[in-house]
Protein backbone atom coordinates (compact mmCIF):
# COMPACT_ATOMS: atom_id res chain seq x y z
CA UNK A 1 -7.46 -32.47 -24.32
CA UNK A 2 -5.37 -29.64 -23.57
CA UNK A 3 -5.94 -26.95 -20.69
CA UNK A 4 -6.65 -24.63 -23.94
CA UNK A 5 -9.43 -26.71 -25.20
CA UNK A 6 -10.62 -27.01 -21.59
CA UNK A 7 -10.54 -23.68 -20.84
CA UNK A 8 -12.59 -22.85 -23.90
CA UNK A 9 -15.45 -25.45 -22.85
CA UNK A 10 -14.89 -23.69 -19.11
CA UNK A 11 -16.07 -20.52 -21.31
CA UNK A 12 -19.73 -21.85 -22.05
CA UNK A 13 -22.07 -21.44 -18.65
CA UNK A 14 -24.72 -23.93 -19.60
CA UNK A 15 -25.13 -26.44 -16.70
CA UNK A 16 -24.27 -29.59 -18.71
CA UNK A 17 -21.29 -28.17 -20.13
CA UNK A 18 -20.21 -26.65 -16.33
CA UNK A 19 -20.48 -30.80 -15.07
CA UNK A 20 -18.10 -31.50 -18.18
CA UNK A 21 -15.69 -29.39 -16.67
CA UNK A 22 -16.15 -29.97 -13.21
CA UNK A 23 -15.12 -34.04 -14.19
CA UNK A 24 -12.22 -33.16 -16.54
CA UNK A 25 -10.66 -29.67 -14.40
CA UNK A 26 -11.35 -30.51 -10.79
CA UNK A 27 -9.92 -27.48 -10.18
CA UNK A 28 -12.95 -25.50 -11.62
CA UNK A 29 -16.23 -26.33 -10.14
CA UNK A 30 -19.26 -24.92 -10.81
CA UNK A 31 -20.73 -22.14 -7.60
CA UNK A 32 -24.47 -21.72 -6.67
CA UNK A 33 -25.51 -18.07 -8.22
CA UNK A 34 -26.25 -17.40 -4.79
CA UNK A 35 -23.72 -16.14 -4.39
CA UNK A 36 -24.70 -13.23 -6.65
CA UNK A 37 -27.44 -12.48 -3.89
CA UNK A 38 -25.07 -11.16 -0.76
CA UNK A 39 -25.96 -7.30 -0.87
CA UNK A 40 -22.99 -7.64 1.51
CA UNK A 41 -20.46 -9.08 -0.76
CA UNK A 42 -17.02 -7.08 -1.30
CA UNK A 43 -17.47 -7.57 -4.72
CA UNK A 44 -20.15 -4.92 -5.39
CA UNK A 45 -18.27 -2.29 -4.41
CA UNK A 46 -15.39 -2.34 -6.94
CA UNK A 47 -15.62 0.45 -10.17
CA UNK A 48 -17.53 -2.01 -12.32
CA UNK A 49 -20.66 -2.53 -10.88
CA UNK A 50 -21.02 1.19 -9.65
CA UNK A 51 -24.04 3.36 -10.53
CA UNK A 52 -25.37 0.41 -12.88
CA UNK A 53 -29.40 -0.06 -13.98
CA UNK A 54 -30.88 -3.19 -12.08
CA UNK A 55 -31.16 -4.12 -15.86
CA UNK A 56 -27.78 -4.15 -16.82
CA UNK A 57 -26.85 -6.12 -13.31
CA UNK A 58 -29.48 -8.66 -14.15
CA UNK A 59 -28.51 -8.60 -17.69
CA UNK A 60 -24.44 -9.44 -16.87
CA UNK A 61 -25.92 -12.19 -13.89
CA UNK A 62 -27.83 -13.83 -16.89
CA UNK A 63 -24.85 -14.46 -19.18
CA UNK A 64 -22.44 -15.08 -16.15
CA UNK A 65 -21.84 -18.06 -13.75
CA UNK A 66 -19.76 -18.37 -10.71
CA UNK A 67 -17.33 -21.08 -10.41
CA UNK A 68 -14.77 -21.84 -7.76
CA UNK A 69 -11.27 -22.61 -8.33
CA UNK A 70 -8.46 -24.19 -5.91
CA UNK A 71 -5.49 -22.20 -4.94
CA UNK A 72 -3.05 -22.01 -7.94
CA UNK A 73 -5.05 -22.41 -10.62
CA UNK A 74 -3.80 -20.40 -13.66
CA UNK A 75 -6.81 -18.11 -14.93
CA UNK A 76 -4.93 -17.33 -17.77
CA UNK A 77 -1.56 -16.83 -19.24
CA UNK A 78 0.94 -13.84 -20.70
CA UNK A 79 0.36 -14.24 -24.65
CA UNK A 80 -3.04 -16.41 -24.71
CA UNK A 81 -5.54 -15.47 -26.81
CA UNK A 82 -8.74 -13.79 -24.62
CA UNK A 83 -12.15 -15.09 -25.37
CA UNK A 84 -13.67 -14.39 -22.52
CA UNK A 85 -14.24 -11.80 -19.50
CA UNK A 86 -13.47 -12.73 -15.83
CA UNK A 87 -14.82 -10.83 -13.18
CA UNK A 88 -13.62 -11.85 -9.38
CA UNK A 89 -16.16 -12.44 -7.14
CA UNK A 90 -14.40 -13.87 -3.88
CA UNK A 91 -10.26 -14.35 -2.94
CA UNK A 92 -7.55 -12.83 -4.68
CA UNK A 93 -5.71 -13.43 -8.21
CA UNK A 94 -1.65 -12.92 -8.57
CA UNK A 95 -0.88 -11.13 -11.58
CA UNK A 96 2.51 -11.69 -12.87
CA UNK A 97 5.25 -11.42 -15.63
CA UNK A 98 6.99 -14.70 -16.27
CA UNK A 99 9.99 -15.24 -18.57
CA UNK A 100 11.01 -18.40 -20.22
CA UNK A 101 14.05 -18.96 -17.42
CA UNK A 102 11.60 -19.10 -14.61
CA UNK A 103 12.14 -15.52 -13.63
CA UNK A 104 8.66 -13.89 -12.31
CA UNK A 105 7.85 -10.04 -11.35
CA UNK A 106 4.49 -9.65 -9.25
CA UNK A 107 2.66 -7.04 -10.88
CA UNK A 108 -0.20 -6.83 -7.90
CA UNK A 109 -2.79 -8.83 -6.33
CA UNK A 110 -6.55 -8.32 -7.93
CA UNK A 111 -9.49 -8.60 -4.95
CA UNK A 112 -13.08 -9.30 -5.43
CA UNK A 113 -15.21 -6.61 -7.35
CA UNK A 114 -12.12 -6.37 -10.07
CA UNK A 115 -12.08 -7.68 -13.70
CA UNK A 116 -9.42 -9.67 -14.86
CA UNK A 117 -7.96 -9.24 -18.52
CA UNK A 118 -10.06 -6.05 -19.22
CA UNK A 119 -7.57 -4.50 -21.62
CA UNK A 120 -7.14 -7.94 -23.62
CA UNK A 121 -11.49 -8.48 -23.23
CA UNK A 122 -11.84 -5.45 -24.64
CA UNK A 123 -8.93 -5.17 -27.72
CA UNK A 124 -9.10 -8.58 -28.19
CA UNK A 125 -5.43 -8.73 -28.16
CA UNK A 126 -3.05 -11.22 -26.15
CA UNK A 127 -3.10 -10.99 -22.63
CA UNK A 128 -0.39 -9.49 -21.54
CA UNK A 129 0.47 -10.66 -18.17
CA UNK A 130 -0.80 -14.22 -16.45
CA UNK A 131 -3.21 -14.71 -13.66
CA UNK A 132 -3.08 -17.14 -10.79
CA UNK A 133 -5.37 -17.55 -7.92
CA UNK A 134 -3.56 -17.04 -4.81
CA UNK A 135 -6.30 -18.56 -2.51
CA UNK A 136 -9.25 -20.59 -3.12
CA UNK A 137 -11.33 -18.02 -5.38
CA UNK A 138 -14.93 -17.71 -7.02
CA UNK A 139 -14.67 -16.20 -10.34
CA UNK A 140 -17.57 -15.69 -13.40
CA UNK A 141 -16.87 -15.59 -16.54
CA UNK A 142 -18.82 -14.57 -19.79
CA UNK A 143 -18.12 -14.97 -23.63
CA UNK A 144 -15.79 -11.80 -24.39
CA UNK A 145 -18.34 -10.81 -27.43
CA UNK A 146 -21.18 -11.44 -24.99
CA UNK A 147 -19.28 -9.17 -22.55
CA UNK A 148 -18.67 -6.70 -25.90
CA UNK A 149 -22.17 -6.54 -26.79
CA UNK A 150 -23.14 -6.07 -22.81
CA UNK A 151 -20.51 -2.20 -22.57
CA UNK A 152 -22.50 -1.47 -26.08
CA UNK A 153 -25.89 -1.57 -24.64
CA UNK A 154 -25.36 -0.25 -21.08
CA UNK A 155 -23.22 2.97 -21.58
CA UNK A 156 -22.36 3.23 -17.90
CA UNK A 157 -20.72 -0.32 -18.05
CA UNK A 158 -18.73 1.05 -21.10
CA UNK A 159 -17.77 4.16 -18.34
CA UNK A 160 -16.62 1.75 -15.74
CA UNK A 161 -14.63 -0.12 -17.37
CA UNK A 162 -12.72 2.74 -18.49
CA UNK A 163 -12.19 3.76 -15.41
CA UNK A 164 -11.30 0.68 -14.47
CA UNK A 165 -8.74 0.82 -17.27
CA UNK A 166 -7.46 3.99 -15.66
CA UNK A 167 -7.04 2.33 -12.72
CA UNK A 168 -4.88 -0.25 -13.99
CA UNK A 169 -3.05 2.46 -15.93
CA UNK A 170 -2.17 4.14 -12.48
CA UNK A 171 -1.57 1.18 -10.56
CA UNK A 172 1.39 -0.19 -13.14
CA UNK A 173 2.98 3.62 -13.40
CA UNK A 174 3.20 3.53 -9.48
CA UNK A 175 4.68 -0.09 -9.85
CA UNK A 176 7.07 1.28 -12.07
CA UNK A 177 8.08 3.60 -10.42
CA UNK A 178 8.75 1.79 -7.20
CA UNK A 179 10.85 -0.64 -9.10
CA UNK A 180 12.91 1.39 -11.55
CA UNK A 181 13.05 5.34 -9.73
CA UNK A 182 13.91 3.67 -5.76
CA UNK A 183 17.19 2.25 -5.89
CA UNK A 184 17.54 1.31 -1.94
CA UNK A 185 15.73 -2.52 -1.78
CA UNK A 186 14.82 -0.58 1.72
CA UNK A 187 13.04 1.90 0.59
CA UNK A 188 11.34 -0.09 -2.00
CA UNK A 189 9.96 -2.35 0.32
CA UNK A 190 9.44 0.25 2.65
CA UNK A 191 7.15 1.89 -0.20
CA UNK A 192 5.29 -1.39 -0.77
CA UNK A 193 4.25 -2.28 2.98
CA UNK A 194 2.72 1.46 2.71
CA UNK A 195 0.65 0.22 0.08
CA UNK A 196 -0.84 -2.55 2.47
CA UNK A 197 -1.28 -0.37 5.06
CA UNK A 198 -4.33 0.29 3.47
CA UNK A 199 -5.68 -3.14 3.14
CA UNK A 200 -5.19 -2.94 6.84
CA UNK A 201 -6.29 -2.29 10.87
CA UNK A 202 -5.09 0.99 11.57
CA UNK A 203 -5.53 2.78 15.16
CA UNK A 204 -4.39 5.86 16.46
CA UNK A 205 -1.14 4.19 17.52
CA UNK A 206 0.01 2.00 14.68
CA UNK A 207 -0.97 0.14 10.95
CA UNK A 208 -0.88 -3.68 11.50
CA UNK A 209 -1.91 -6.23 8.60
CA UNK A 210 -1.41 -10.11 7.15
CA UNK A 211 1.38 -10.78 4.86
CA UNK A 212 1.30 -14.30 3.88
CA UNK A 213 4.30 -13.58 1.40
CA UNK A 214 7.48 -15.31 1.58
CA UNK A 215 10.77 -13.38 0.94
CA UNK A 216 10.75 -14.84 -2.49
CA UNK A 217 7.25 -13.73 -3.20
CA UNK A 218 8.07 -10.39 -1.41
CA UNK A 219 10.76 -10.09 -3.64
CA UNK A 220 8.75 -10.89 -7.02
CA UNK A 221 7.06 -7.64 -6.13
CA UNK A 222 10.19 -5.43 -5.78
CA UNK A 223 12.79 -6.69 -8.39
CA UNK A 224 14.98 -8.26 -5.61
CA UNK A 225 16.15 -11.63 -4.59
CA UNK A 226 15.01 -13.52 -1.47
CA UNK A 227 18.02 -12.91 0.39
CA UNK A 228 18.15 -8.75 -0.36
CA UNK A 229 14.59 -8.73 1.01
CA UNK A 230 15.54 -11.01 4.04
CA UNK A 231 18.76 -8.35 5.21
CA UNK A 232 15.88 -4.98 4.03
CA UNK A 233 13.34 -6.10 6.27
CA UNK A 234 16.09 -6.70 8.91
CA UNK A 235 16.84 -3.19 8.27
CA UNK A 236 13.47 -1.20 9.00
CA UNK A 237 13.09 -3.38 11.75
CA UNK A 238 16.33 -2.08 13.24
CA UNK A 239 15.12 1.16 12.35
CA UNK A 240 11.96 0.86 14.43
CA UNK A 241 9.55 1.55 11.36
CA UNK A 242 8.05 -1.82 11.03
CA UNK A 243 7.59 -4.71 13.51
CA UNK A 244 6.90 -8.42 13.21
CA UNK A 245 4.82 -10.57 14.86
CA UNK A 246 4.99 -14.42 12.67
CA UNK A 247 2.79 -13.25 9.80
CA UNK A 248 1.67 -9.80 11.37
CA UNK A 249 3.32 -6.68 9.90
CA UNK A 250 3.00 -3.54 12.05
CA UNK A 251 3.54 0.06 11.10
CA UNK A 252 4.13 2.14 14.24
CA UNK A 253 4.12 5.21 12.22
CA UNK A 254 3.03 5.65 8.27
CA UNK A 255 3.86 9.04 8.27
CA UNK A 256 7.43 7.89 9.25
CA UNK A 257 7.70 5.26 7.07
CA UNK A 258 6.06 6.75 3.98
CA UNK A 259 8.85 9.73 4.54
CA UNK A 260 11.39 6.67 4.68
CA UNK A 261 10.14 5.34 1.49
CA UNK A 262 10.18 8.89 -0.59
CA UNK A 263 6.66 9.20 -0.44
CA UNK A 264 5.07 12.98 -0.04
């Protein structure tokens, strides 16, 4: 059987069918719903869930299991068919354009409380860029016309994902423009540690946060090769606006750098 076919059993949440895939895709394993129950969970703060009925969360829970899935395992790929809805629940996904030579552009890293493949879930057409799990990750997953039929009955569902659309809308025009208005590989970077800032610790003195990147991966995300981002980070740290400590970034200034990178 092909990863297709397994995929499409992966699809069906009845507990029999979850074992099936749990023997033939070790790399999906069926999660205790428990871990729907953490009122704590980072998950329940994205767009989606926001402002909906106890109903409609019990509802979604009731078609929906979580399952865990091993560090790069593809969720889905660029031109594949959606027939279902993924929701994250814990870890983050890689999105990414691949072409046929191997090339690949990071488009951004989804975190818990996002939906992956909402555009395709929703118009049914190919996805249109493919999803990896960058760390071990719990995901759930529902039938797409079960997921169709859910945003029909439960208007405010149908409003948040909209807005989650919107979201992704304004996310790729500032990718966009970071890769094809910045020429300087400096600045670009520059412009894209300013974006993790906010994932970050920040103090009065300085922005410091985790990049587990390599300079390849770094320079999926900018349209540059490994050894352009090697000499660009060599740069702002002659500069004085970033520092390095192993796999700790630190800003001293954002207001600095963001003025570096073109930014207000």
């Amino acid at each position: 059987m092909n990863d297709q076919s397994l995929w499409n059993e992966f699809h069906d949440v009845d507990g029999e069918n979850a074992q099936t895939v749990s023997r033939r895709w070790p790399k999906m394993s069926l999660k205790s719903r428990a871990a729907w129950d953490d009122a704590d969970a980072n998950w329940r703060e994205g767009e989606f869930f926001k402002s909906l009925s106890l109903a409609a969360i019990s509802e979604f829970e009731s078609h929906a299991a979580p399952h865990c899935c091993q560090r790069n395992t593809v969720l889905f790929t660029e031109n594949e068919e959606p027939s279902s809805f993924l929701f994250l629940l814990e870890g983050r996904v890689k999105l990414s354009l691949n072409s046929k030579t191997g090339g690949r552009f990071i488009i951004r890293f989804a975190r818990p409380g996002e939906p992956l493949g909402l555009a395709s879930a929703v118009s049914g057409l190919p996805y249109e860029m493919t999803a990896e799990a960058q760390f071990f990750c719990t995901i759930t997953s529902l039938p797409r016309q079960s997921f169709l039929n859910f945003l029909t009955r439960y208007p405010s569902a149908c409003l948040n994902a909209a807005r989650e659309l919107s979201l992704d809308h304004r996310r790729s025009c500032e990718h966009l423009h970071r890769l094809a208005l910045i020429s300087s590989a400096p600045r670009k970077l520059a412009r894209l540690m300013i974006e993790w800032c906010a994932d970050g610790e920040s103090n009065r003195s300085d922005t410091r946060f985790h990049c587990s990147l390599t300079h390849q991966e770094i320079g999926e995300h900018i349209g540059a090769s490994r050894e352009t981002v090697t000499r660009a980070l060599s740069d702002l740290k002659d500069q004085g606006l970033i520092e390095q400590h192993g796999a700790i970034l630190v800003v001293p200034n954002r207001r600095i750098l963001a003025t570096f990178a073109g930014i207000g």
